[in-house]
PDB file of N, CA and C in Angstrom:
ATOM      1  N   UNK A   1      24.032   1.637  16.406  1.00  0.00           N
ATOM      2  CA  UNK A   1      22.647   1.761  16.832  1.00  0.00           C
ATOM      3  C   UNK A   1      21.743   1.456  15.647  1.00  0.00           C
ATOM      4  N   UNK A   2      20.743   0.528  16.096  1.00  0.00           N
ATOM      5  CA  UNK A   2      19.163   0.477  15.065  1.00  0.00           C
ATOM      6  C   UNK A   2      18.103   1.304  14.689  1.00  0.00           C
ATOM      7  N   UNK A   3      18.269   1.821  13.601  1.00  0.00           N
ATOM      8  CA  UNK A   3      17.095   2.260  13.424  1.00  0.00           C
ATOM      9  C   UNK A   3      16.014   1.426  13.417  1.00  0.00           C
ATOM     10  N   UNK A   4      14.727   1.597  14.571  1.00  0.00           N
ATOM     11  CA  UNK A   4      13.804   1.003  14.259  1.00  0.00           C
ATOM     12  C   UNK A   4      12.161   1.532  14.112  1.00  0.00           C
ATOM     13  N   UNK A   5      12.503   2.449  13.886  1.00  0.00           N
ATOM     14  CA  UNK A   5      11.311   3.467  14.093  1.00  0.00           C
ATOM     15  C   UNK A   5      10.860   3.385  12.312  1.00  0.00           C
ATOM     16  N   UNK A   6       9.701   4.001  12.029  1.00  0.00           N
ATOM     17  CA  UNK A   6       8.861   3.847  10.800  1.00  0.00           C
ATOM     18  C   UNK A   6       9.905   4.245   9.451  1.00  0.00           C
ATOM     19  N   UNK A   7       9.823   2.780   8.972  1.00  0.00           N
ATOM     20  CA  UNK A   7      11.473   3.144   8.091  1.00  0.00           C
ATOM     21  C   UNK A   7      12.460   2.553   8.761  1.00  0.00           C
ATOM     22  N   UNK A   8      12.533   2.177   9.091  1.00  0.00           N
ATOM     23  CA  UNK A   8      14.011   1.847  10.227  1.00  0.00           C
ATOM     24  C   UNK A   8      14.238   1.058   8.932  1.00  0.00           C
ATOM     25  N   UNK A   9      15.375   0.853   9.316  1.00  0.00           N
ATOM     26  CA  UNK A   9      16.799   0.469   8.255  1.00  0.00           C
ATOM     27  C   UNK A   9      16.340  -1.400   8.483  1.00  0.00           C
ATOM     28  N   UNK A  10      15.892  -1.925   9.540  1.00  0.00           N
ATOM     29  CA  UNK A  10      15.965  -3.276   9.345  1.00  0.00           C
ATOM     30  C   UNK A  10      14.557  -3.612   9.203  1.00  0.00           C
ATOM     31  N   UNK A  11      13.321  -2.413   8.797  1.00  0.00           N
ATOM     32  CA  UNK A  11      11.774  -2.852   8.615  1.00  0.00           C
ATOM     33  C   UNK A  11      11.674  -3.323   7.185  1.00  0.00           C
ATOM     34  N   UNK A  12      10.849  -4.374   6.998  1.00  0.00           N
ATOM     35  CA  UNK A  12      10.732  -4.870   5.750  1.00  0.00           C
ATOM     36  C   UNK A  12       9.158  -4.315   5.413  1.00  0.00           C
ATOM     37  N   UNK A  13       8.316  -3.632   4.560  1.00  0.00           N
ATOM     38  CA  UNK A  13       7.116  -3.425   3.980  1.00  0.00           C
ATOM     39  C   UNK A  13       6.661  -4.193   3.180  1.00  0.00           C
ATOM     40  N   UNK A  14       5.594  -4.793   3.736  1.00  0.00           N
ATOM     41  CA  UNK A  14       5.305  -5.961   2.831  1.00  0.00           C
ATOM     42  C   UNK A  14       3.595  -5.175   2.541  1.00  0.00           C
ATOM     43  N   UNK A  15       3.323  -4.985   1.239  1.00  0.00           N
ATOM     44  CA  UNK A  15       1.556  -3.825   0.873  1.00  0.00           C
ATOM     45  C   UNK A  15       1.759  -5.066  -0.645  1.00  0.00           C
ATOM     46  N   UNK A  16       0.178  -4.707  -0.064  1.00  0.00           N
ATOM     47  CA  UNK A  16      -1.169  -5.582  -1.486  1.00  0.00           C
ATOM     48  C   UNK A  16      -1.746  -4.370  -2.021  1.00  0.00           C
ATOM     49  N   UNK A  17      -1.789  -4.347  -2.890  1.00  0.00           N
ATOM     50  CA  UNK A  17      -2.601  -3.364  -3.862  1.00  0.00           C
ATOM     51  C   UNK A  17      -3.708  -4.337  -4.302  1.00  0.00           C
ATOM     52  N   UNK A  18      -5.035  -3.812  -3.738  1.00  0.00           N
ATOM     53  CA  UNK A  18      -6.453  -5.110  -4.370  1.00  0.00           C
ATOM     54  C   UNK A  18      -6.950  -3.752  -5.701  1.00  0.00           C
ATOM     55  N   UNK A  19      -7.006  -4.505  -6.641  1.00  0.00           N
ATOM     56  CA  UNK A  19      -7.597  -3.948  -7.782  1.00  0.00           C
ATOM     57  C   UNK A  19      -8.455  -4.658  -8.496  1.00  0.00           C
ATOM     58  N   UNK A  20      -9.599  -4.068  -9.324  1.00  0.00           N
ATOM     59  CA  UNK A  20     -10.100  -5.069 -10.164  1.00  0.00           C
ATOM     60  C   UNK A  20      -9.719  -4.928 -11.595  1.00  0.00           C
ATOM     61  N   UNK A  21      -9.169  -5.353 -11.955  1.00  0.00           N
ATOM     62  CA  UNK A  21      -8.346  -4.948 -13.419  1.00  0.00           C
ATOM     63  C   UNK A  21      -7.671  -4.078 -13.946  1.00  0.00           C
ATOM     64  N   UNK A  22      -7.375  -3.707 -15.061  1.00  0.00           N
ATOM     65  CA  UNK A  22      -6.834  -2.764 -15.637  1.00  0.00           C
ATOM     66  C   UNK A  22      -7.213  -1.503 -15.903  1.00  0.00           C
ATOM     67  N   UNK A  23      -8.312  -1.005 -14.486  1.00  0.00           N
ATOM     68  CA  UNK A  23      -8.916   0.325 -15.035  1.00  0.00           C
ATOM     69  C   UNK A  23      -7.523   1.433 -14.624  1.00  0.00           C
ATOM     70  N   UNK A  24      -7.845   2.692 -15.234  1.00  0.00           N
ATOM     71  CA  UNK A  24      -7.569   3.818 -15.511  1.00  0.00           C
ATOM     72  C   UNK A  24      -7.241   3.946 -13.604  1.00  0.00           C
ATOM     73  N   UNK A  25      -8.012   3.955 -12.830  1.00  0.00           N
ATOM     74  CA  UNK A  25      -7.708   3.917 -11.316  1.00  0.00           C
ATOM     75  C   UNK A  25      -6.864   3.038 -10.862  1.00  0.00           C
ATOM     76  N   UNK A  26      -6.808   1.993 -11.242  1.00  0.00           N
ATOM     77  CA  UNK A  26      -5.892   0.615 -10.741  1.00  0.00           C
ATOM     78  C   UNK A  26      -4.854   0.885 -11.301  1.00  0.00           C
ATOM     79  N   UNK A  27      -4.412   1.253 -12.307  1.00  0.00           N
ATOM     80  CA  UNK A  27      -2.757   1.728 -12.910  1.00  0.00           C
ATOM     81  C   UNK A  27      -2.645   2.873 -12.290  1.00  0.00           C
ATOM     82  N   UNK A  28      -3.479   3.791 -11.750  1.00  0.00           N
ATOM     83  CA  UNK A  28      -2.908   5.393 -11.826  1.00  0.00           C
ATOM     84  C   UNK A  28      -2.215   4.863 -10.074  1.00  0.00           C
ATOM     85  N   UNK A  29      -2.868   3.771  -9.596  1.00  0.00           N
ATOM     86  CA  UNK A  29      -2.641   3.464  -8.046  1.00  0.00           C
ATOM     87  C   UNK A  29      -1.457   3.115  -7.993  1.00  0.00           C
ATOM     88  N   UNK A  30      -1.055   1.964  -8.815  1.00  0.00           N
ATOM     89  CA  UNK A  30      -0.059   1.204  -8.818  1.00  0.00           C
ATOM     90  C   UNK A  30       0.862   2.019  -9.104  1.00  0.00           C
ATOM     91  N   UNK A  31       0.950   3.014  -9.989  1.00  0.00           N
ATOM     92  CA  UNK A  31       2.363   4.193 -10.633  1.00  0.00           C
ATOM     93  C   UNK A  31       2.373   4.870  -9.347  1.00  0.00           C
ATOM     94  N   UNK A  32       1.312   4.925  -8.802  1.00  0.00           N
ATOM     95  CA  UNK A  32       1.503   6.488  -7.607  1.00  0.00           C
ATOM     96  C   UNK A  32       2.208   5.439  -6.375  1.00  0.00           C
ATOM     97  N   UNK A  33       1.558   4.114  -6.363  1.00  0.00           N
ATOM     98  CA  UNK A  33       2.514   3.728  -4.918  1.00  0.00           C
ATOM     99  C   UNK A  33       3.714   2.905  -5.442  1.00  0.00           C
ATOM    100  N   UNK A  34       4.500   3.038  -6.383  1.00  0.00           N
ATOM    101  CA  UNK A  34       5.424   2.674  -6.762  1.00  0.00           C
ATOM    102  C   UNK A  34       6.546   3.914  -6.634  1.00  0.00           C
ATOM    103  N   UNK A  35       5.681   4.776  -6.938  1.00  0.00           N
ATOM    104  CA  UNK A  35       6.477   5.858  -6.628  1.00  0.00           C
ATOM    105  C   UNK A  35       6.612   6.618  -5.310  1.00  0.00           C
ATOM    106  N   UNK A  36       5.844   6.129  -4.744  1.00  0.00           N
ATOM    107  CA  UNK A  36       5.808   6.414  -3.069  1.00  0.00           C
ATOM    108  C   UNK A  36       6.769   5.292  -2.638  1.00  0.00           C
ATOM    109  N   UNK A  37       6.908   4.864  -2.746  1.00  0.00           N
ATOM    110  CA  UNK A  37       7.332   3.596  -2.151  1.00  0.00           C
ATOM    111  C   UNK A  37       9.155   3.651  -2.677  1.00  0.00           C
ATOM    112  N   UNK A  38       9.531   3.861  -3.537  1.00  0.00           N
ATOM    113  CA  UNK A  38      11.029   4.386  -3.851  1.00  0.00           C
ATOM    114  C   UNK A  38      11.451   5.315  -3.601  1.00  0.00           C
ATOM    115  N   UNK A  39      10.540   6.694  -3.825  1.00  0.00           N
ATOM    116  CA  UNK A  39      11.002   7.989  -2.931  1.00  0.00           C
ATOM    117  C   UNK A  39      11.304   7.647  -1.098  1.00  0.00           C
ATOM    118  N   UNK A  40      10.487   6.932  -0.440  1.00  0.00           N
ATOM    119  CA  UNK A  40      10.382   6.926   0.728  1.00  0.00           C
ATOM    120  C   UNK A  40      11.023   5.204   1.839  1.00  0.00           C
ATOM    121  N   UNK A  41      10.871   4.237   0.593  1.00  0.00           N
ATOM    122  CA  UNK A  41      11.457   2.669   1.494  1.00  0.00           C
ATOM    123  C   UNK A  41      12.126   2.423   0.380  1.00  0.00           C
ATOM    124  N   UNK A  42      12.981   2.751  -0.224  1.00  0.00           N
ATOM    125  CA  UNK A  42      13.951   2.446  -1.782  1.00  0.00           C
ATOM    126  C   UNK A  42      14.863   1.189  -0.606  1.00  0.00           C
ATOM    127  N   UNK A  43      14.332  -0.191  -1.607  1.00  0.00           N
ATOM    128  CA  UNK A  43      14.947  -1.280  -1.359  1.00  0.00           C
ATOM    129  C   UNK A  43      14.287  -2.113  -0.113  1.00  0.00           C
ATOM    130  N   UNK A  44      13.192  -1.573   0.476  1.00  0.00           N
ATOM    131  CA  UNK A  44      12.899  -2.437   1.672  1.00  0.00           C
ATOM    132  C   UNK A  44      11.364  -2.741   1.635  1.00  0.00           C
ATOM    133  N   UNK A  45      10.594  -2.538   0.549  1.00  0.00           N
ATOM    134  CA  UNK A  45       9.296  -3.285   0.152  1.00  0.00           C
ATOM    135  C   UNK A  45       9.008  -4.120  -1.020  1.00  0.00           C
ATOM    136  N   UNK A  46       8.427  -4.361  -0.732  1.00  0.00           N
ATOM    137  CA  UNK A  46       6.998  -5.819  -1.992  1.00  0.00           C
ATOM    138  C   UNK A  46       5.789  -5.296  -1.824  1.00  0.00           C
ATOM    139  N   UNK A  47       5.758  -5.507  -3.057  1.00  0.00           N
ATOM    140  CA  UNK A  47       3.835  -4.799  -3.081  1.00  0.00           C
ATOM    141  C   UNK A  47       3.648  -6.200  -4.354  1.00  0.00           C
ATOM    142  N   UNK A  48       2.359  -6.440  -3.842  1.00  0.00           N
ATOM    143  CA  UNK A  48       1.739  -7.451  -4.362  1.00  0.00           C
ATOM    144  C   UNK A  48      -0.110  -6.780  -5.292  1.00  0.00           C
ATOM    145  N   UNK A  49       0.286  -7.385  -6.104  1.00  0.00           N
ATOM    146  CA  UNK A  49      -0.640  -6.887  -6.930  1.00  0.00           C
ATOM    147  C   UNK A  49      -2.195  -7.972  -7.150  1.00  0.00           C
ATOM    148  N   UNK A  50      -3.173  -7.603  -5.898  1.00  0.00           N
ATOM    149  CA  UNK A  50      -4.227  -8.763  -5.945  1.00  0.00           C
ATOM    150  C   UNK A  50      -5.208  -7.798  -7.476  1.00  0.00           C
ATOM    151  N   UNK A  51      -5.488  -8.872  -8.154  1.00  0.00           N
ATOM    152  CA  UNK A  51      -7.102  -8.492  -9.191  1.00  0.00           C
ATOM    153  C   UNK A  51      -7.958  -9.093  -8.432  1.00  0.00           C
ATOM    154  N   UNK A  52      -8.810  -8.840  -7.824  1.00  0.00           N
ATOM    155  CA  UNK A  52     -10.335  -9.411  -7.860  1.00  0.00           C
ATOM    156  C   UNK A  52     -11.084 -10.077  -8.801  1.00  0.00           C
ATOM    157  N   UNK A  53     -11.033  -9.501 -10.073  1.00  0.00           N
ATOM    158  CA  UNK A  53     -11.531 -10.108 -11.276  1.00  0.00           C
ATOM    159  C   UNK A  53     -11.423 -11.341 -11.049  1.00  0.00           C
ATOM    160  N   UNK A  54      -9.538 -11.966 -10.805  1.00  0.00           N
ATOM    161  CA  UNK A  54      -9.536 -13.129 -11.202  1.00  0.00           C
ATOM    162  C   UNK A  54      -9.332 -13.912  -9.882  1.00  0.00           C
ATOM    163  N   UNK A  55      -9.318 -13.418  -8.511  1.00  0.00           N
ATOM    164  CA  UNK A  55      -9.858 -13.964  -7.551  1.00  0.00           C
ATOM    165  C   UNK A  55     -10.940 -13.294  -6.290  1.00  0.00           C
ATOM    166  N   UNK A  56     -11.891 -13.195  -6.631  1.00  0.00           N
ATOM    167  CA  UNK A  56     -13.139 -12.624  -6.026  1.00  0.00           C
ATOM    168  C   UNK A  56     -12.963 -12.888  -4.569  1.00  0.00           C
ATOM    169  N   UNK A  57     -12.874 -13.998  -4.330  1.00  0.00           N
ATOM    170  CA  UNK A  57     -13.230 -14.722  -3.032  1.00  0.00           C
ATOM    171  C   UNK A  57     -12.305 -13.660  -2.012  1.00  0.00           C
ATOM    172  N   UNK A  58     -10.979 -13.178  -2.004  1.00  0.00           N
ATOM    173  CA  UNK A  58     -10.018 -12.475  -1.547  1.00  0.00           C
ATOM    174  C   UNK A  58     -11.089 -11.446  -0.470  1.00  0.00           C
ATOM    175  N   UNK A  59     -11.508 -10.467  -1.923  1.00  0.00           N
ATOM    176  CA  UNK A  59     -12.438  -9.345  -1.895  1.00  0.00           C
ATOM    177  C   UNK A  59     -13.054  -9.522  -0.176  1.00  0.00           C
ATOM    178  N   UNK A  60     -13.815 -10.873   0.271  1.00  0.00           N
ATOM    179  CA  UNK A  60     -14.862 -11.092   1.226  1.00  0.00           C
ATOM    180  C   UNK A  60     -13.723 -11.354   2.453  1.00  0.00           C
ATOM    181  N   UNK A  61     -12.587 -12.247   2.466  1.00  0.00           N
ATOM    182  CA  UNK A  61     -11.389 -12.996   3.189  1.00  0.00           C
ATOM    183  C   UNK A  61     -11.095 -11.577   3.809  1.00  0.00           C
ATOM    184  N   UNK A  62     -10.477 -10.827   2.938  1.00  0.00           N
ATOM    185  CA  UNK A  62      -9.557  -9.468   3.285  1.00  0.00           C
ATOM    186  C   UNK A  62     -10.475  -8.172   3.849  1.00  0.00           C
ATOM    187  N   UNK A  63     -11.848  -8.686   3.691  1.00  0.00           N
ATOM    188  CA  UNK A  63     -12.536  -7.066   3.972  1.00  0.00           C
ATOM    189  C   UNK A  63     -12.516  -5.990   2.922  1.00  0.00           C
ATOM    190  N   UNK A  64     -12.182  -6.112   1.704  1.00  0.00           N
ATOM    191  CA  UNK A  64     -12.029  -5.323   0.866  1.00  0.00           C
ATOM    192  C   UNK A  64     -13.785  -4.710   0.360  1.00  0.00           C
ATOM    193  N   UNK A  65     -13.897  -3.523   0.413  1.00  0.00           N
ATOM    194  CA  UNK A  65     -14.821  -3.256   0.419  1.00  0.00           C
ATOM    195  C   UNK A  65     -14.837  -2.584  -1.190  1.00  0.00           C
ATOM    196  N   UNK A  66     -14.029  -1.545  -1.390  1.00  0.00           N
ATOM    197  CA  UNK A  66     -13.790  -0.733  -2.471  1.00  0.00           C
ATOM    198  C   UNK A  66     -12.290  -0.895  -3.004  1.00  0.00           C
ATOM    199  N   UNK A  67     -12.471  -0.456  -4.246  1.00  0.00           N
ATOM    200  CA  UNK A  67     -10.939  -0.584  -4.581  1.00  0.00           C
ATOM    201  C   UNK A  67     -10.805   0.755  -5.505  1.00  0.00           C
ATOM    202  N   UNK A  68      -9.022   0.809  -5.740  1.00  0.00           N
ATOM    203  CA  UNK A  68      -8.564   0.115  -5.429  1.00  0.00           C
ATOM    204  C   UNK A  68      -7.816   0.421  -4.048  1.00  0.00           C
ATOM    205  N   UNK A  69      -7.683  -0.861  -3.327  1.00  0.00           N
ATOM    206  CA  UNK A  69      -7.516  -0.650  -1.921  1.00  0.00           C
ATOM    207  C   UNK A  69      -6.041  -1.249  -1.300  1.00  0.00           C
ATOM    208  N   UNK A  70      -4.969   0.172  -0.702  1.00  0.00           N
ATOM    209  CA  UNK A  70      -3.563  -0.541  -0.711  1.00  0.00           C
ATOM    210  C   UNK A  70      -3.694  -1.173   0.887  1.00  0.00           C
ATOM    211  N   UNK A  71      -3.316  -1.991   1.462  1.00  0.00           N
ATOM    212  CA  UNK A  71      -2.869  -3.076   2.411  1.00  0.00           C
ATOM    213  C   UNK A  71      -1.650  -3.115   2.571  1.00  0.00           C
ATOM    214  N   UNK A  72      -1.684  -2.431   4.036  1.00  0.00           N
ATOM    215  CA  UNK A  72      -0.098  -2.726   4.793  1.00  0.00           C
ATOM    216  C   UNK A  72      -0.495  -3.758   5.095  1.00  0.00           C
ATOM    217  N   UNK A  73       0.980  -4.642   5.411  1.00  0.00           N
ATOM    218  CA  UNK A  73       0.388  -5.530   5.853  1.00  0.00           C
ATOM    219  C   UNK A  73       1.750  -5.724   6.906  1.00  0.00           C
ATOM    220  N   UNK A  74       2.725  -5.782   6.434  1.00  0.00           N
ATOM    221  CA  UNK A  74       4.004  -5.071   7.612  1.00  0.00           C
ATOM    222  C   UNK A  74       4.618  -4.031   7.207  1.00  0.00           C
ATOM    223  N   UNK A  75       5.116  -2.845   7.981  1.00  0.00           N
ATOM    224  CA  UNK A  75       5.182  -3.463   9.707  1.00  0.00           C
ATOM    225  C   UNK A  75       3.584  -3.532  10.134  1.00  0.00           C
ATOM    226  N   UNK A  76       3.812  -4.560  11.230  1.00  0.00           N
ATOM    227  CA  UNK A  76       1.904  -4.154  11.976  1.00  0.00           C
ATOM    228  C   UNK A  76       2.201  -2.752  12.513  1.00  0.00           C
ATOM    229  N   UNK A  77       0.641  -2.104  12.856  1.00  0.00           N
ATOM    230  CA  UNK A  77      -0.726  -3.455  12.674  1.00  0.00           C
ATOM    231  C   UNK A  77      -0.911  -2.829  11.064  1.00  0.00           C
ATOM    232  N   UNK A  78      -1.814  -3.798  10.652  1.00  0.00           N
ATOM    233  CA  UNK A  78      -2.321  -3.690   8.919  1.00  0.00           C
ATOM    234  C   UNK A  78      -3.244  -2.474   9.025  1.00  0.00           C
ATOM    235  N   UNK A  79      -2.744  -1.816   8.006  1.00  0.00           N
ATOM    236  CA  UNK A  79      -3.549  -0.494   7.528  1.00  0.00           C
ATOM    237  C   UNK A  79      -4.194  -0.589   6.074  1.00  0.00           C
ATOM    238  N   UNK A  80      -5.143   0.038   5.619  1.00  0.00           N
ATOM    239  CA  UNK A  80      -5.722   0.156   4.631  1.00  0.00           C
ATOM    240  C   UNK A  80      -6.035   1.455   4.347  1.00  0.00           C
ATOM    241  N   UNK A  81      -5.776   1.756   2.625  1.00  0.00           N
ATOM    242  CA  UNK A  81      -5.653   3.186   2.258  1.00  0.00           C
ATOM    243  C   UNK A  81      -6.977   3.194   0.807  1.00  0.00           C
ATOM    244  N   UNK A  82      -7.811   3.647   0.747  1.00  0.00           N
ATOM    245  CA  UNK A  82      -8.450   3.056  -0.258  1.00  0.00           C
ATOM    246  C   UNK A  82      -8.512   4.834  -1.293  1.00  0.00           C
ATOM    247  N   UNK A  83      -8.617   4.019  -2.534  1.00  0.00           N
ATOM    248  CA  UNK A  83      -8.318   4.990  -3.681  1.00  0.00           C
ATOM    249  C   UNK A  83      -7.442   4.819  -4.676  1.00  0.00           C
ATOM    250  N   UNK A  84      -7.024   6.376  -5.354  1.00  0.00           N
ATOM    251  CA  UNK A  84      -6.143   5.767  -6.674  1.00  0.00           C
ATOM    252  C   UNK A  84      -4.424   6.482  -5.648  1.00  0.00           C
ATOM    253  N   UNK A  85      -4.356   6.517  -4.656  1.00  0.00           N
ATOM    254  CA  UNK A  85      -3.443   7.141  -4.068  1.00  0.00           C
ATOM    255  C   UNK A  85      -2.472   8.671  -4.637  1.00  0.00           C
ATOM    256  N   UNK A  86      -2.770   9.396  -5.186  1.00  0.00           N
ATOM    257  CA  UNK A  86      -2.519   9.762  -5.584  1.00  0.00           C
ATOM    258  C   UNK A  86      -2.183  11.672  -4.591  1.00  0.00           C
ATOM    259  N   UNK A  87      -3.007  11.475  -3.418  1.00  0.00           N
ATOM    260  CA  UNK A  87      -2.609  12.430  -3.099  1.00  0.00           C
ATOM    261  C   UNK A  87      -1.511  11.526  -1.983  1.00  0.00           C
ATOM    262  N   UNK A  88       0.035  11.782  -2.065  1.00  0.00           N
ATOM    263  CA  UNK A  88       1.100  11.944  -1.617  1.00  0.00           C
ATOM    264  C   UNK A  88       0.989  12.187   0.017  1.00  0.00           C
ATOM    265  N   UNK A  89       0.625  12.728   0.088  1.00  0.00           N
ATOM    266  CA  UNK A  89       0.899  13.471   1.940  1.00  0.00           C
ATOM    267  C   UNK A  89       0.023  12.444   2.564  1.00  0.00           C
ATOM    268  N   UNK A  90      -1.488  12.080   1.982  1.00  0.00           N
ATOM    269  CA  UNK A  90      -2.397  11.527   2.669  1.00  0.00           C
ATOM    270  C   UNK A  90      -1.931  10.295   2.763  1.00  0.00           C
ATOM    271  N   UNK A  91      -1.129   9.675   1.978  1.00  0.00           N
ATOM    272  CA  UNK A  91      -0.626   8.118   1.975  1.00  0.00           C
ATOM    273  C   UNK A  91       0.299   7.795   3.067  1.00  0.00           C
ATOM    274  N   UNK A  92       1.643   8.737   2.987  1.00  0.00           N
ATOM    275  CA  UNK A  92       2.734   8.466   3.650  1.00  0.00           C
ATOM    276  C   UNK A  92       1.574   9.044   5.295  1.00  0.00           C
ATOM    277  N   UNK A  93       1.307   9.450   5.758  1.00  0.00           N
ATOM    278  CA  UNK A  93      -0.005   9.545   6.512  1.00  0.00           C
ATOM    279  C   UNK A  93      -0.399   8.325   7.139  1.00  0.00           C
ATOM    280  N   UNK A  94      -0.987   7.901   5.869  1.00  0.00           N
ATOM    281  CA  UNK A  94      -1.800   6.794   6.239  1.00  0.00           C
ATOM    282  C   UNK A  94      -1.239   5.346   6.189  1.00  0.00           C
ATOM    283  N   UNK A  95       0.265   5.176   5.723  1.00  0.00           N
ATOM    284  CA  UNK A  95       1.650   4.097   5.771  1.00  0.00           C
ATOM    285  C   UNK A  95       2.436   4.209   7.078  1.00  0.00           C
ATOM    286  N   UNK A  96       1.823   5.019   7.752  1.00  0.00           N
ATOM    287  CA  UNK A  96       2.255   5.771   9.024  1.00  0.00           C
ATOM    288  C   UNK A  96       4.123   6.281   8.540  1.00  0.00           C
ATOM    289  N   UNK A  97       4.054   6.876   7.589  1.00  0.00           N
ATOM    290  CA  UNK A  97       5.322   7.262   7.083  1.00  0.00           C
ATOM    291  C   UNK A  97       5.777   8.571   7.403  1.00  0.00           C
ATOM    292  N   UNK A  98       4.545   8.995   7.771  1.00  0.00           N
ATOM    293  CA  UNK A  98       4.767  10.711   7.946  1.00  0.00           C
ATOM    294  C   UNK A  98       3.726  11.103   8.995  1.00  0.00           C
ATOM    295  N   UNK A  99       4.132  11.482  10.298  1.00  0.00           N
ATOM    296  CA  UNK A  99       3.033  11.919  11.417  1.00  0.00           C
ATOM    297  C   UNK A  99       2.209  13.134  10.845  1.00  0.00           C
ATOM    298  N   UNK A 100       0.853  12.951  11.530  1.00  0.00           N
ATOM    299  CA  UNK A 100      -0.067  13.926  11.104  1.00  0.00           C
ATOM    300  C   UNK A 100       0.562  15.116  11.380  1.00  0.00           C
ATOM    301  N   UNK A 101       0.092  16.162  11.035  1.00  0.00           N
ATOM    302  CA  UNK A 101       0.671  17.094  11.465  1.00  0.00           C
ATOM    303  C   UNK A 101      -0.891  18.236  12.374  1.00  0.00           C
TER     304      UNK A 101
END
């Protein structure tokens, strides 16, 4: 039998992290969903790391309003989590990783 439910064994996670450089928020994002992301899909995501800095145009394309801002982008539908992610519960939440409670 398949797991195919959130996590399922054959879902691939494909998340953009939009940042604008190297601030103090944009690293604290990237460590916190790196580490979300191995505690919880170890081996079944890509996270892509957009700067704005060095392509703006994205920012207007994607809807990015604030950053820094993480982007599911699979499984659908695309979700958006904006902040330095750092509170844990609210992410897997909002990755639909963990039902509200």
């Amino acid at each position: 039998m398949t797991d195919t439910g959130p996590g399922g064994a054959d879902e691939r996670w494909e998340l953009r992290l939009y940042v604008a450089g190297e601030t103090p928020r944009s690293v604290a994002a990237l460590a916190n969903l790196r580490k979300i992301c191995e505690e919880h899909l170890a081996g079944k995501y890509s996270i892509d790391v957009i700067d704005l800095l060095e392509r703006p145009q994205l920012a207007r394309g994607e809807q990015i309003i604030a950053i820094p801002t993480l982007e599911r982008r699979l499984p659908e539908p695309v979700r958006k989590i904006i902040g330095d992610l750092s509170n844990t519960e609210r992410v897997l939440i909002g990755l639909d990783l963990r039902p509200e409670r």
